[in-house]
Structure formats: structure tokens, C-alpha cells
N, C-alpha and C. Protein backbone atom coordinates (compact mmCIF):
# COMPACT_ATOMS: atom_id res chain seq x y z
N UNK A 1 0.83 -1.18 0.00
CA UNK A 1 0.00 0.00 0.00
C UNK A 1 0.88 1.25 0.00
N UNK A 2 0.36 2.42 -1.03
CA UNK A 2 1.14 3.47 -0.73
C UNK A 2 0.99 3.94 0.18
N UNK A 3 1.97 5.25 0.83
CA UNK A 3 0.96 5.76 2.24
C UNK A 3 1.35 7.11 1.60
N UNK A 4 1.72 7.85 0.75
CA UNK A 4 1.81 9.19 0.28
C UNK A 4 1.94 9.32 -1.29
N UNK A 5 2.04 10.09 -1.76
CA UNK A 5 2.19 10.89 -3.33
C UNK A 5 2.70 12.27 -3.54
N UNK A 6 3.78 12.48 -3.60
CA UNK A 6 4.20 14.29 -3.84
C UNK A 6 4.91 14.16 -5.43
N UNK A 7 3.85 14.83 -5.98
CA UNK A 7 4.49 14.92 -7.44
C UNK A 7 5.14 13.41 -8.38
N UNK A 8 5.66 13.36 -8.65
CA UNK A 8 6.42 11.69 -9.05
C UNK A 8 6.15 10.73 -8.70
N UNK A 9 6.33 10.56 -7.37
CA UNK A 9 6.79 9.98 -6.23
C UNK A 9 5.89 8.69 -5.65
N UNK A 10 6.21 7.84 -5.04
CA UNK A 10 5.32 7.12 -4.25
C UNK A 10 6.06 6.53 -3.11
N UNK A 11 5.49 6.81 -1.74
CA UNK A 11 6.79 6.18 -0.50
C UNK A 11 6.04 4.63 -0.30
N UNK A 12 6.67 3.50 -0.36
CA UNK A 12 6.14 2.06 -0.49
C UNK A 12 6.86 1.51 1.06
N UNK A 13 6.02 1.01 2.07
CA UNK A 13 6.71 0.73 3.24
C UNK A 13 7.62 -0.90 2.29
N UNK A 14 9.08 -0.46 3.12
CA UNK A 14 10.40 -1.52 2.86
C UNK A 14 9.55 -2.98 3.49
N UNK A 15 9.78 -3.88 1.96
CA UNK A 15 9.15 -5.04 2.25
C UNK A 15 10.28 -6.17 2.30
N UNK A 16 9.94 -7.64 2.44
CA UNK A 16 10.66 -8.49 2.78
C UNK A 16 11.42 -8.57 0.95
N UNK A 17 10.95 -8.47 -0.08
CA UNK A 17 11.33 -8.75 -1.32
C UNK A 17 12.58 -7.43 -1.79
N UNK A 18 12.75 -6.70 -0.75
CA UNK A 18 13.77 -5.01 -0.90
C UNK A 18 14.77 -5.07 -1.36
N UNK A 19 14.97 -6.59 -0.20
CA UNK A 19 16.83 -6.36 -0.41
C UNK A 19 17.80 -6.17 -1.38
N UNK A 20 17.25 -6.47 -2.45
CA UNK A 20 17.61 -6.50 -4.03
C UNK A 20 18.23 -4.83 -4.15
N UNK A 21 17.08 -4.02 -3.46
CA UNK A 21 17.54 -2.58 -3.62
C UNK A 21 19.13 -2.65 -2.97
N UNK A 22 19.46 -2.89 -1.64
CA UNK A 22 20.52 -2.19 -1.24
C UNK A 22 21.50 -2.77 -1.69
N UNK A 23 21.69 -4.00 -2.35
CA UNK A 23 22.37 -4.72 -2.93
C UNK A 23 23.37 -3.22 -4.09
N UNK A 24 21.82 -3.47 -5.02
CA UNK A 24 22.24 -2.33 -6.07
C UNK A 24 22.46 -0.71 -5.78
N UNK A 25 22.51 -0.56 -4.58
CA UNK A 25 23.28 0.82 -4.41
C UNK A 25 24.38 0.46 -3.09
N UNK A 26 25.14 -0.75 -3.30
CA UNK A 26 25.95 -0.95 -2.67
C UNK A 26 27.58 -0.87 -2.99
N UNK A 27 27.72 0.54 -4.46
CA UNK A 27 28.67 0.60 -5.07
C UNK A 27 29.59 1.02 -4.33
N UNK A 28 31.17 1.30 -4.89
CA UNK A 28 31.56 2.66 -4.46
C UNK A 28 31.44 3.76 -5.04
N UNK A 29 30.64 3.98 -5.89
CA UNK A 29 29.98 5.53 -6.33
C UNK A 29 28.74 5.54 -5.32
N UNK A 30 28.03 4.86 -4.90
CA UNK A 30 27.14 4.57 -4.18
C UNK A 30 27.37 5.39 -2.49
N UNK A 31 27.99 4.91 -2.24
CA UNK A 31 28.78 4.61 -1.12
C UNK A 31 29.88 5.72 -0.36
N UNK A 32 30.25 6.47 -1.61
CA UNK A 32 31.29 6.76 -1.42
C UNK A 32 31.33 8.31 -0.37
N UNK A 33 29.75 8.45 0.32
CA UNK A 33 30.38 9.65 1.25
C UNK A 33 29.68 8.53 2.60
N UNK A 34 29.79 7.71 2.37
CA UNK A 34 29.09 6.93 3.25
C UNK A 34 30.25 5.33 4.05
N UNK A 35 31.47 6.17 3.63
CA UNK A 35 32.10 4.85 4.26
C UNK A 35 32.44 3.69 2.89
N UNK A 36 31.95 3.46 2.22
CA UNK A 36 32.31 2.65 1.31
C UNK A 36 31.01 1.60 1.07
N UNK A 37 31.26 0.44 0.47
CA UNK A 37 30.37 -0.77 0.31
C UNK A 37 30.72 -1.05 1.31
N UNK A 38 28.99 -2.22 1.55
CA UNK A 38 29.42 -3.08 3.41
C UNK A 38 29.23 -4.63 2.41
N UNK A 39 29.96 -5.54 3.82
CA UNK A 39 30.01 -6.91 3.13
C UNK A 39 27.93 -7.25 3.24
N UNK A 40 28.44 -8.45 2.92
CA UNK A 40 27.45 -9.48 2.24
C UNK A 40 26.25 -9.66 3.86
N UNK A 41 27.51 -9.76 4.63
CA UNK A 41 26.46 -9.73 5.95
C UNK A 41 25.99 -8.29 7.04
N UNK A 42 26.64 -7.68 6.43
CA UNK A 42 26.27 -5.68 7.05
C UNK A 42 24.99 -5.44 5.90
N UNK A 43 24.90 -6.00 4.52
CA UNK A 43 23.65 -5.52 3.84
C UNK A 43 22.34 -6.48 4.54
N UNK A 44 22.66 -8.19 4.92
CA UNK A 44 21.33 -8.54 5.27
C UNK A 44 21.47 -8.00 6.68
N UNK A 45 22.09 -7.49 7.57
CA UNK A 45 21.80 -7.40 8.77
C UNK A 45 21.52 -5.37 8.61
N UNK A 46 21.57 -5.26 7.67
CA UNK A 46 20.20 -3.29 7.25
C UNK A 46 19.35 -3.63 7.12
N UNK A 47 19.06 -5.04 5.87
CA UNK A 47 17.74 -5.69 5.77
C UNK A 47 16.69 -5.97 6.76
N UNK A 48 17.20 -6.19 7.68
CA UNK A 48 16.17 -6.81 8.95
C UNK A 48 16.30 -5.75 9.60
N UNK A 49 17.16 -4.99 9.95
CA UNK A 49 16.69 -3.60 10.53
C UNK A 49 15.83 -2.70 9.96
N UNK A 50 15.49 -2.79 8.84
CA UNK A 50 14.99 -1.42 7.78
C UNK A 50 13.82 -2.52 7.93
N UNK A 51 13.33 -3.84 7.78
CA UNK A 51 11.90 -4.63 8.65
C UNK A 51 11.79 -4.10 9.76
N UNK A 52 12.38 -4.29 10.64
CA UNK A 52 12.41 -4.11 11.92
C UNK A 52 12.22 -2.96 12.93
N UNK A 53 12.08 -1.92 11.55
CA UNK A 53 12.20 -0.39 12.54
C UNK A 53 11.25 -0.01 13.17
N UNK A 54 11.54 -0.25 14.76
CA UNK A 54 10.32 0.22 15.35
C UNK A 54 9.92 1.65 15.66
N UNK A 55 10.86 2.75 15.70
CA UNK A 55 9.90 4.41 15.93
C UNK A 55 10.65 4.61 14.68
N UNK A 56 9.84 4.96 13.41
CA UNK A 56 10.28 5.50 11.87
C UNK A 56 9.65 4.01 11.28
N UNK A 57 10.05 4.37 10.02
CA UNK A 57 10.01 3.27 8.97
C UNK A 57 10.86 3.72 8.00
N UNK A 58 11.28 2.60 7.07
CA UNK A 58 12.17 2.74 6.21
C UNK A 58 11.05 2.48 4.99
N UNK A 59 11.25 2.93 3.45
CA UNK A 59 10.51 2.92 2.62
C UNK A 59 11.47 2.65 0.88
N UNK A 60 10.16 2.24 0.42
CA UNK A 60 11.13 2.34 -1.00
C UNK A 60 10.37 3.20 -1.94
N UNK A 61 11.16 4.21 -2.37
CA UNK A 61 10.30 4.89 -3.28
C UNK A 61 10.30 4.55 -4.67
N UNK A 62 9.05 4.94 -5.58
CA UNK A 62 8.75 4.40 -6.88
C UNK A 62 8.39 5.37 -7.34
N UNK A 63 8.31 5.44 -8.70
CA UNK A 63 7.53 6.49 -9.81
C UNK A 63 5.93 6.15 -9.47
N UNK A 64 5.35 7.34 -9.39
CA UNK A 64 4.12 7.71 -9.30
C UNK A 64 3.20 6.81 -10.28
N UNK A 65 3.73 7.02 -11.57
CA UNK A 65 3.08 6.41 -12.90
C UNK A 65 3.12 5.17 -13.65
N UNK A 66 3.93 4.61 -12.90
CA UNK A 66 4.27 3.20 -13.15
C UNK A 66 5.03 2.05 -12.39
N UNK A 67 5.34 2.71 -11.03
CA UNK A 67 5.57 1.96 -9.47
C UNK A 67 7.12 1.11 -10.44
N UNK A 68 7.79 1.62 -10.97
CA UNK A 68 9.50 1.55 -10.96
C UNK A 68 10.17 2.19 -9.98
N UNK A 69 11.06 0.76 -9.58
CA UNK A 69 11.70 1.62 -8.17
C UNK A 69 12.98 2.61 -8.43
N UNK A 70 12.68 3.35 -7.97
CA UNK A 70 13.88 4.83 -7.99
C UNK A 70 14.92 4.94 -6.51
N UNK A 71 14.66 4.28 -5.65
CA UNK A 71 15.58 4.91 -4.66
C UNK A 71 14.74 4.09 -3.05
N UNK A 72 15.29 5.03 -2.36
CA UNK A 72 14.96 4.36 -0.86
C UNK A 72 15.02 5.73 0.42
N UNK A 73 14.23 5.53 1.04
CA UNK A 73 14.17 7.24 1.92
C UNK A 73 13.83 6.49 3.74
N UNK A 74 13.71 7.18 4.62
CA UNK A 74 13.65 6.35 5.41
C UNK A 74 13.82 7.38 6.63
N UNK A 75 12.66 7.02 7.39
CA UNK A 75 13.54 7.64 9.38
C UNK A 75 13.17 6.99 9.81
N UNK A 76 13.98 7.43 11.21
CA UNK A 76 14.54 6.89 12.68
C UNK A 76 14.67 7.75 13.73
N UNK A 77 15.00 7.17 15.26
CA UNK A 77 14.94 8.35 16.06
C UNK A 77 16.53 7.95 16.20
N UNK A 78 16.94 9.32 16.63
CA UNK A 78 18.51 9.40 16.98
C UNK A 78 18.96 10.39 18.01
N UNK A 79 18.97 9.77 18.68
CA UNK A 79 19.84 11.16 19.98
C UNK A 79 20.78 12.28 19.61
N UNK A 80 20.33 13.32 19.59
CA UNK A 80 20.86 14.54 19.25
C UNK A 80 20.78 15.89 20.43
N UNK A 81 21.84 16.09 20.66
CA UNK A 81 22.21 17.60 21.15
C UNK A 81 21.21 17.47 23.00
N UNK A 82 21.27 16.12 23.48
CA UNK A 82 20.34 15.89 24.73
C UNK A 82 19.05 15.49 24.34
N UNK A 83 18.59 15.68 23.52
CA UNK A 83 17.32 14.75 23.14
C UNK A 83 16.86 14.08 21.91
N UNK A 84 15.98 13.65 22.02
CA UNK A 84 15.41 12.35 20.41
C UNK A 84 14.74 13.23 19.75
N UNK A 85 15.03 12.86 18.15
CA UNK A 85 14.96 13.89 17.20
C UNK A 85 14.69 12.83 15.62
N UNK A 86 13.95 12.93 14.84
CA UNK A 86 13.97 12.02 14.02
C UNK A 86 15.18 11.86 13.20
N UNK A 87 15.80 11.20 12.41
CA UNK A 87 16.49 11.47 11.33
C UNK A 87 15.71 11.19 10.01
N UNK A 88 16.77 11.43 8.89
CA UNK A 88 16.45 10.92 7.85
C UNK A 88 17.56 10.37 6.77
N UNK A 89 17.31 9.21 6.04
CA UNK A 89 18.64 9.64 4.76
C UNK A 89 18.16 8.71 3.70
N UNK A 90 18.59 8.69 2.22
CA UNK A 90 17.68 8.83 1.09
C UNK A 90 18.74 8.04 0.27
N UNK A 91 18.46 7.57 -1.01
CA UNK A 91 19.47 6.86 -1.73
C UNK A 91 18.49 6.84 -2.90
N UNK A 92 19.00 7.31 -4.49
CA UNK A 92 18.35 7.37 -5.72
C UNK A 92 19.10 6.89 -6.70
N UNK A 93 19.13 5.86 -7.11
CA UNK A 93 19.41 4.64 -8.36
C UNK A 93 20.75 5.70 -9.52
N UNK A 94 21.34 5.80 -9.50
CA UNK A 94 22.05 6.32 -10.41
C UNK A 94 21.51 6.95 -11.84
N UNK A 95 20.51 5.39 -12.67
CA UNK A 95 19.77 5.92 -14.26
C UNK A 95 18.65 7.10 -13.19
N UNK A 96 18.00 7.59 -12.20
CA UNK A 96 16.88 8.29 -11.88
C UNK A 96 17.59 9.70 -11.10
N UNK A 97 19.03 9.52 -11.03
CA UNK A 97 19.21 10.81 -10.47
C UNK A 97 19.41 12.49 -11.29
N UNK A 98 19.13 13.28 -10.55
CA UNK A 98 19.66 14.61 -11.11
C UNK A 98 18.32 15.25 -12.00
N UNK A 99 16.77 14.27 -11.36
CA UNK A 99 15.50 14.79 -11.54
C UNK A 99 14.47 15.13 -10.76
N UNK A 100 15.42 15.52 -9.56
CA UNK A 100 14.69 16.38 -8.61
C UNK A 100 14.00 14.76 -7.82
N UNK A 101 14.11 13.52 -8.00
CA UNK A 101 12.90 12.90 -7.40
C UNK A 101 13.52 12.64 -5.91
N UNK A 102 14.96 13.00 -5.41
CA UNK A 102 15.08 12.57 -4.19
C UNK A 102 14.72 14.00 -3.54
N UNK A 103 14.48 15.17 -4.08
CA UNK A 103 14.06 15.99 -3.25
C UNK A 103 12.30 15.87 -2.87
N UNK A 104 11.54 15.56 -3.87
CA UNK A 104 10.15 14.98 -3.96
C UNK A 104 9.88 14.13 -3.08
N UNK A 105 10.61 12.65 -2.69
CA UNK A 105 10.98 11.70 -1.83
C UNK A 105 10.48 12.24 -0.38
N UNK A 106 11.80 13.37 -0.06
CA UNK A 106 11.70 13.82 1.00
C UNK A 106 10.97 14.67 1.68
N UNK A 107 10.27 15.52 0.53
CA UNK A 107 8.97 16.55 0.86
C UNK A 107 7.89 15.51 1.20
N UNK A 108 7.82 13.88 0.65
CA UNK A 108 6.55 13.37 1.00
C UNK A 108 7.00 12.69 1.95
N UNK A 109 7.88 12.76 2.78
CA UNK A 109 8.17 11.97 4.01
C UNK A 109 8.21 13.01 4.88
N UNK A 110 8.38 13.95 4.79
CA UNK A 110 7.98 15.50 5.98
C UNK A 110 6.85 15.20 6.24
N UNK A 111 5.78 14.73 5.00
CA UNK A 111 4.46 14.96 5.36
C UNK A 111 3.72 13.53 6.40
N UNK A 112 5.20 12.49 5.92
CA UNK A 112 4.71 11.07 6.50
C UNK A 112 4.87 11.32 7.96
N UNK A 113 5.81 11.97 8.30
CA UNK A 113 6.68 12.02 9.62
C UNK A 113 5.74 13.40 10.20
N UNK A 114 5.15 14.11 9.80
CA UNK A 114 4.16 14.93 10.30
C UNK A 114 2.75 14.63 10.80
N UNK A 115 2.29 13.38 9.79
CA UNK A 115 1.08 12.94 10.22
C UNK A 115 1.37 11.58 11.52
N UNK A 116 2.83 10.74 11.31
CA UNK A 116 3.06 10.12 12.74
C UNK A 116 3.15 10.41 13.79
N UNK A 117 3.72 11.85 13.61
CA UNK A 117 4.07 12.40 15.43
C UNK A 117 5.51 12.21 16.24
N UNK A 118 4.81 11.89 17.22
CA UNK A 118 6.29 11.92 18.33
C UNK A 118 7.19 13.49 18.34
N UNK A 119 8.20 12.85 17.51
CA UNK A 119 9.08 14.58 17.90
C UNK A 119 9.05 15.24 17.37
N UNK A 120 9.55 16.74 17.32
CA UNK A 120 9.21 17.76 16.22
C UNK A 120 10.15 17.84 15.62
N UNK A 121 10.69 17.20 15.28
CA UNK A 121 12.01 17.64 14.41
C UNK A 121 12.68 16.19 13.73
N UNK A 122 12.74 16.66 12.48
CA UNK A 122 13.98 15.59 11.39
C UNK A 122 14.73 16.68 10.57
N UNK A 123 15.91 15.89 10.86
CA UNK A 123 16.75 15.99 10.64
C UNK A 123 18.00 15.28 9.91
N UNK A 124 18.75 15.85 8.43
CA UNK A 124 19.46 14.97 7.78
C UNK A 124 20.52 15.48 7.72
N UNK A 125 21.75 14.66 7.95
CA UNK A 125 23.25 14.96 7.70
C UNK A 125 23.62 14.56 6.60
N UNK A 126 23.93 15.18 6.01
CA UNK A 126 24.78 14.77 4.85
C UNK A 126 26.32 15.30 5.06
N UNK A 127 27.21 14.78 4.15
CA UNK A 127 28.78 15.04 4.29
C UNK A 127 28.28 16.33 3.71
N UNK A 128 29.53 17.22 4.43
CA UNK A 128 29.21 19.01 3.76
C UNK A 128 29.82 18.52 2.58
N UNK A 129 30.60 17.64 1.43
CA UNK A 129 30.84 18.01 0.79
C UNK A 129 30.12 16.93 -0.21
N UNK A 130 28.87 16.79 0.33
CA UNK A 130 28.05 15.70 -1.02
C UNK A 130 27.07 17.05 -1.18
N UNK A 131 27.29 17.65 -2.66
CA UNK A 131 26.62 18.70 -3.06
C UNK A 131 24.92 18.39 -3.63
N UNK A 132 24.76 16.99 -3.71
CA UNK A 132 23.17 16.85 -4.41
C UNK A 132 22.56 16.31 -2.70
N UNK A 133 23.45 15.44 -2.14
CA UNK A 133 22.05 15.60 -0.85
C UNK A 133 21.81 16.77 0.08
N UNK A 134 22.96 17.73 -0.23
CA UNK A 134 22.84 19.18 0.61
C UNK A 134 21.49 19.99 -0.26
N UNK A 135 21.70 19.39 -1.42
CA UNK A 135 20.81 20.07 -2.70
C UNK A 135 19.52 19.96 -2.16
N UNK A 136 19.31 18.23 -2.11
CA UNK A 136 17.98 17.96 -1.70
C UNK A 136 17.40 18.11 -0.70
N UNK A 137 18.47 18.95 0.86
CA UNK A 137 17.90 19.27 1.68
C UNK A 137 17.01 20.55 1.76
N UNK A 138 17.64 21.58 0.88
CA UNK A 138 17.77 23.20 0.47
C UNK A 138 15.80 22.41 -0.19
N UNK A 139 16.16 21.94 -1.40
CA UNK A 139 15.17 21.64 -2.15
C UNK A 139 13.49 21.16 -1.32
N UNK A 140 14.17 20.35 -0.55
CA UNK A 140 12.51 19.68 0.33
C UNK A 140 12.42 20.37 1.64
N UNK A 141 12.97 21.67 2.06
CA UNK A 141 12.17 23.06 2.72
C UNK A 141 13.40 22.84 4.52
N UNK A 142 14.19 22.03 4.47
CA UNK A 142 15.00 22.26 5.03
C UNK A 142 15.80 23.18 5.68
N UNK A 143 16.47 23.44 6.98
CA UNK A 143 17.16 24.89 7.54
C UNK A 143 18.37 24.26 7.90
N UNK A 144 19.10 25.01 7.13
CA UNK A 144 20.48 24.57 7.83
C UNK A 144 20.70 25.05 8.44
N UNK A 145 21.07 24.14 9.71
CA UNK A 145 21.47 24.48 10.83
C UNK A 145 23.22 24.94 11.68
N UNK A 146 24.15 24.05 10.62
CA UNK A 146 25.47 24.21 10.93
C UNK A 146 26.03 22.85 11.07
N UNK A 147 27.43 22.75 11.49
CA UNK A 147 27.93 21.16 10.85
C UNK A 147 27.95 20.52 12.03
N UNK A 148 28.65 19.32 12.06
CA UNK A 148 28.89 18.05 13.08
C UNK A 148 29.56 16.86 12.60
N UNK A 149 30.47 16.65 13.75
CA UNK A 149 30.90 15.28 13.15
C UNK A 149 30.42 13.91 13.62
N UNK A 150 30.11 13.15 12.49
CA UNK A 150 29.85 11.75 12.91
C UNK A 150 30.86 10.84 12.65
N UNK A 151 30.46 9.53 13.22
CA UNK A 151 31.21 8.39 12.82
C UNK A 151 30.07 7.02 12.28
N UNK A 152 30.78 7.21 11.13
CA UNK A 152 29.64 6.26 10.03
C UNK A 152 29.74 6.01 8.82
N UNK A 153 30.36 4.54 8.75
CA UNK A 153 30.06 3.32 9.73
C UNK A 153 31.40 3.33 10.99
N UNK A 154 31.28 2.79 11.96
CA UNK A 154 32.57 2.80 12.81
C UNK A 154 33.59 2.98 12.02
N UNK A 155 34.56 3.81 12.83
CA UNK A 155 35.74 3.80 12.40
C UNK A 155 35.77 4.95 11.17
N UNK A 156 34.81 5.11 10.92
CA UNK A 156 34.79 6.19 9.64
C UNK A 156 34.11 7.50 10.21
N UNK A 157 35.11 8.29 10.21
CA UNK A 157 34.16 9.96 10.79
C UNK A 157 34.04 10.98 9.71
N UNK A 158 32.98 11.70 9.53
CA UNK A 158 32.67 12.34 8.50
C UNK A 158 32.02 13.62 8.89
N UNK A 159 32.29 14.73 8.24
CA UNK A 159 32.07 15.85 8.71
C UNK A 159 31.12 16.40 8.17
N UNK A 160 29.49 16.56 8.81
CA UNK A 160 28.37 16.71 8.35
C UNK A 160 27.53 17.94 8.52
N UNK A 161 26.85 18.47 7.24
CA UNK A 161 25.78 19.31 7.41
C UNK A 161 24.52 18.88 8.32
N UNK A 162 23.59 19.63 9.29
CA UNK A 162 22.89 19.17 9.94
C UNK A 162 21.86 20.22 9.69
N UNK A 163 20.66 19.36 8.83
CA UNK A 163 19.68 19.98 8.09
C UNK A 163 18.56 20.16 8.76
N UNK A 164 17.70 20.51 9.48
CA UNK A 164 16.07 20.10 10.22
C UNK A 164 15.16 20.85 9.30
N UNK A 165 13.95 20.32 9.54
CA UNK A 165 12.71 20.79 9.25
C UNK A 165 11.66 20.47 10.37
N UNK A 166 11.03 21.50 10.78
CA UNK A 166 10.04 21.32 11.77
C UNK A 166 9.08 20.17 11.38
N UNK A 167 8.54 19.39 12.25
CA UNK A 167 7.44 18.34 11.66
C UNK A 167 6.27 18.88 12.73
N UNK A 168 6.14 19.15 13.76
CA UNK A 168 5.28 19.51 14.81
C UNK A 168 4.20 19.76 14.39
């Protein structure tokens, strides 16, 4: 079942048949502000977490007009700055990028994460220097807030834009 529509778009809750997706954006162009490719057992053990998510859901997004999958969008809660705060982060097929649909993605998951509740705030990091997901934050009504560093995946620290949008 869909549970939204913004323009293109369709957010499809992440089903048991997915995994195929992270497989195929498990490049190193894929990958590459993200730590790298993970092995064979770090992709099924996202798999059962991205089932498994209990406050958020993970999703797969499709074309509006013909339910081809384009990408993958997704929140979670994450401890930030003393308290829980949603996150978010997004992934778009290489042939579907650079047509605005991961910013679309994320305007219809503001609206998913608005009608669930809980906290008022999501929030997405991207590396300051990945210029299309900073794009798509600017793009789906985002405030930048200023940077931070994470570590992700272990051992890998990366120095991140920290984007919010009110959901309240």
C-alpha cells in the first residue's frame, strides 16, 4: 500500500522482497560519502533492521506512474544535542538521479513524519561536501542548521551538514 504521493513519487513501506535494492546501491559511487560498500552480511543485517524499525520506517520509493523503483528514503529516532529527534537519509538509483525525485521523496516523508508524530524535528546529515544531498535538503524546505561530526560506519568519521525541518 502506498501511504503518500508528492508529485512523481510514491513512499512504499520496505518489504521483505527489498533487499535486491541495497544490494544495487551498494557501489563505491554509491557509497562513497558513506564509508564505502558493506560486506554481504552488514547488507542482510540493514535488511532486517529497515523490517524491523520500530519508531520511523524505512521505505522504498517508486515512480508515481508506473511503481518503478527509484531509490529508498527512510527515518529513525537518533539522539541529538540531549534529546530524540527524528532522522532521515535517502538513496536514488544512479539511471533516476539529477531529476529532482530525491528531493520529492523527501517533501513526502515530511508529510509522513508529520502525520506520525512523536518529535518535532527531522533531521538529515549529509557530508558538507556531497553537493546533491545538501541540494535535496535546500530543495525539500530544510534549515540549515550548521555542521557536526559523525562516525559512520565505525571507524569512519565524516564531517556533516545538519539539516532540520520542523514536523510539529
Amino acid at each position: 500500500m502506498d501511504l503518500t504521493s508528492v508529485e512523481q513519487v510514491r513512499l512504499v513501506p520496505w518489504a521483505e522482497g527489498d533487499s535486491w535494492l541495497l544490494r544495487r546501491t551498494n557501489s563505491p559511487e554509491m557509497t562513497e560519502h558513506l564509508g564505502g560498500p558493506e560486506s554481504e552480511e552488514k547488507l542482510a543485517d540493514r535488511h532486517r533492521r529497515y523490517l524491523e524499525v520500530s519508531a520511523g520506517c524505512m521505505y522504498r520509493v517508486t515512480l508515481a506512474d508506473g511503481g518503478e523503483t527509484v531509490g529508498s528514503i527512510g527515518y529513525w529516532e537518533r539522539e541529538w544535542r540531549g534529546g530524540t529527534v527524528w532522522e532521515t537519509g535517502w538513496c536514488v538509483l544512479p539511471e533516476f538521479q539529477g531529476r529532482g525525485l530525491a528531493a520529492q521523496a523527501a517533501r513526502a516523508l515530511v508529510e509522513v513524519v508529520r502525520r506520525a508524530g512523536g518529535h518535532p524535528t527531522l533531521h538529515a546529515f549529509p557530508g558538507v561536501g556531497h553537493a546533491a544531498s545538501n541540494g535535496v535538503c535546500r530543495k525539500a524546505g530544510f534549515t540549515l542548521l550548521g555542521q557536526a561530526d559523525f562516525e559512520y560506519p565505525k571507524g569512519n568519521w565524516i564531517r556533516s551538514n545538519d539539516w532540520c525541518v520542523d514536523v510539529a
